[in-house]
Protein backbone atom coordinates (compact mmCIF):
# COMPACT_ATOMS: atom_id res chain seq x y z
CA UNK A 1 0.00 0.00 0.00
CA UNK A 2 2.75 2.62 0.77
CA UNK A 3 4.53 1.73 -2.38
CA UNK A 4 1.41 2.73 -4.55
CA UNK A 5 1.09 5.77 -2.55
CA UNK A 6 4.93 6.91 -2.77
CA UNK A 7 4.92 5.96 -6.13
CA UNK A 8 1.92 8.18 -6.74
CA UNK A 9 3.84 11.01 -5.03
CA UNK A 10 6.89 11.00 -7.48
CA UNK A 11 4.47 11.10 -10.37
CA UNK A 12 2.83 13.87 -9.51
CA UNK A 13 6.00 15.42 -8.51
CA UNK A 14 7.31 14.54 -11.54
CA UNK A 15 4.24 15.93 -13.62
CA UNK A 16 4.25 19.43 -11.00
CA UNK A 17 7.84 19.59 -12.63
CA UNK A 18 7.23 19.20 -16.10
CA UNK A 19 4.39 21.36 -16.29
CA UNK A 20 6.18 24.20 -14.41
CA UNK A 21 9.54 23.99 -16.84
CA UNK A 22 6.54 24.45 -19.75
CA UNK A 23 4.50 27.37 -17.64
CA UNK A 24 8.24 29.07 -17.45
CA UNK A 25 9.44 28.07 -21.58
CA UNK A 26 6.18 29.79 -23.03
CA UNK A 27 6.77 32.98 -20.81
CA UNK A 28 9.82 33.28 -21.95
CA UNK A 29 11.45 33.32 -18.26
CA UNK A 30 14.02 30.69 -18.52
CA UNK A 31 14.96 32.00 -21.85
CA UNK A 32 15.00 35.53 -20.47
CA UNK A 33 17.46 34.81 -17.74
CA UNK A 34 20.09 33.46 -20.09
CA UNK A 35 23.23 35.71 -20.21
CA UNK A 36 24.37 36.71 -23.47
CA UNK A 37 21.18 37.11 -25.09
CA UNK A 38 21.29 39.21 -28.37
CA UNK A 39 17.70 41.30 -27.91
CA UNK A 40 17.96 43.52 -24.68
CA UNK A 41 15.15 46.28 -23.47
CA UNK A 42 17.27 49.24 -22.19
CA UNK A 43 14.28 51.61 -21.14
CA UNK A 44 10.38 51.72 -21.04
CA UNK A 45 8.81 54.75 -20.71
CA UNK A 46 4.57 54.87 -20.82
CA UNK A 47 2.84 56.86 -22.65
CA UNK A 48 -0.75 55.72 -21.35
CA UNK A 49 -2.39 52.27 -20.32
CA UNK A 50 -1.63 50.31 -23.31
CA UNK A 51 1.36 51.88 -24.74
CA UNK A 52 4.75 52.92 -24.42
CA UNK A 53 7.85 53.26 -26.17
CA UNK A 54 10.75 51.25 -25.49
CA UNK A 55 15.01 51.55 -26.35
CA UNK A 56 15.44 48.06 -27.48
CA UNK A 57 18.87 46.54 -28.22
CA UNK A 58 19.29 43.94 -30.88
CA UNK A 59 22.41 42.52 -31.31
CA UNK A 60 24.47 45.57 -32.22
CA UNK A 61 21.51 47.81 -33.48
CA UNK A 62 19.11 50.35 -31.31
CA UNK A 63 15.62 50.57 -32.23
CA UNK A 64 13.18 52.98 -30.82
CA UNK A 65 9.92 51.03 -30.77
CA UNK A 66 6.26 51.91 -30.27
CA UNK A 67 4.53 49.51 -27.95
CA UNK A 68 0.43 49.45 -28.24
CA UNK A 69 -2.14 46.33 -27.58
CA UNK A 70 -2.44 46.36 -30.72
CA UNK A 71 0.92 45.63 -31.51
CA UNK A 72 4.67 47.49 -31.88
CA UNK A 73 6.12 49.81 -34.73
CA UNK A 74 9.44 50.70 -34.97
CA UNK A 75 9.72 54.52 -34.49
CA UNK A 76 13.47 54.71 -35.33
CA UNK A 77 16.43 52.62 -36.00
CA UNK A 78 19.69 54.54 -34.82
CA UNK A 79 22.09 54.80 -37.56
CA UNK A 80 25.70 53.35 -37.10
CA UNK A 81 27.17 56.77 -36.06
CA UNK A 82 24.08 57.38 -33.10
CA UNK A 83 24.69 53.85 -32.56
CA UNK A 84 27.99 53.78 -31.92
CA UNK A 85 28.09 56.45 -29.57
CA UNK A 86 25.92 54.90 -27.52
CA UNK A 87 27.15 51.78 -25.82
CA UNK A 88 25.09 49.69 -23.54
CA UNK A 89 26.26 50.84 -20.27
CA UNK A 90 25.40 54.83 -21.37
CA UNK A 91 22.06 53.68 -22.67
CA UNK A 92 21.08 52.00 -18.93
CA UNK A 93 23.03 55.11 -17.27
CA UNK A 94 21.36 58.09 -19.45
CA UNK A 95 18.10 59.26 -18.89
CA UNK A 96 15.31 57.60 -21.30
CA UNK A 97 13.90 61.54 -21.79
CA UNK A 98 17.38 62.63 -23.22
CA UNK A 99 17.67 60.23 -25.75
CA UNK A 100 14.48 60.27 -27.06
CA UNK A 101 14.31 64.08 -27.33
CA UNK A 102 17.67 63.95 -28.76
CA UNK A 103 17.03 61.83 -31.44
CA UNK A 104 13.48 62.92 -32.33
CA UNK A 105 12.53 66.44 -30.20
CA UNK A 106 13.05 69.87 -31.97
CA UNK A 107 16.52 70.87 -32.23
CA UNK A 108 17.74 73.94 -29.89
């Protein structure tokens, strides 16, 4: 009798398991967590509810990209030269405001 039960315990242990790795896959958190991954999201700033606008890096290219419920546009890719001067670390350190008023506000 305790052999069916214990037996019953690693199966559903077992089955727990493989239905949390799957819950965690199609969320994308165990892929997420991986270092070295090649798309990065440097800064999120909302505009309303349902959308907001987001410095995205993707392997060596910046992208300024429109995020609605609807789905995402890209507002702006930054050439090599804006690119270039703006590194990883500076992107995280700057303020999101800067940048994006920079690249698309009114010149002063």
């Amino acid at each position: 009798m305790w052999n069916v039960i214990l037996q019953f315990l690693v199966a559903l242990g077992a089955l727990v398991a493989l239905l949390w790795v799957i819950y965690a896959i199609i969320n994308g958190r165990l892929l997420r967590n991986l270092p070295g991954g090649t798309v990065s999201i440097l800064e999120r700033k909302y505009i309303d509810r349902n959308s907001s606008i987001i410095l995205v890096r993707l392997m060596e290219d910046y992208y300024y990209i429109l995020v609605t419920q609807s789905g995402g546009t890209i507002l702006k890719k930054l050439d090599d030269i804006e690119s270039s001067k703006l590194s990883v670390k500076e992107a995280a350190d700057k303020d999101f405001k800067k940048i994006f008023y920079n690249r698309f506000g009114r010149k002063h």
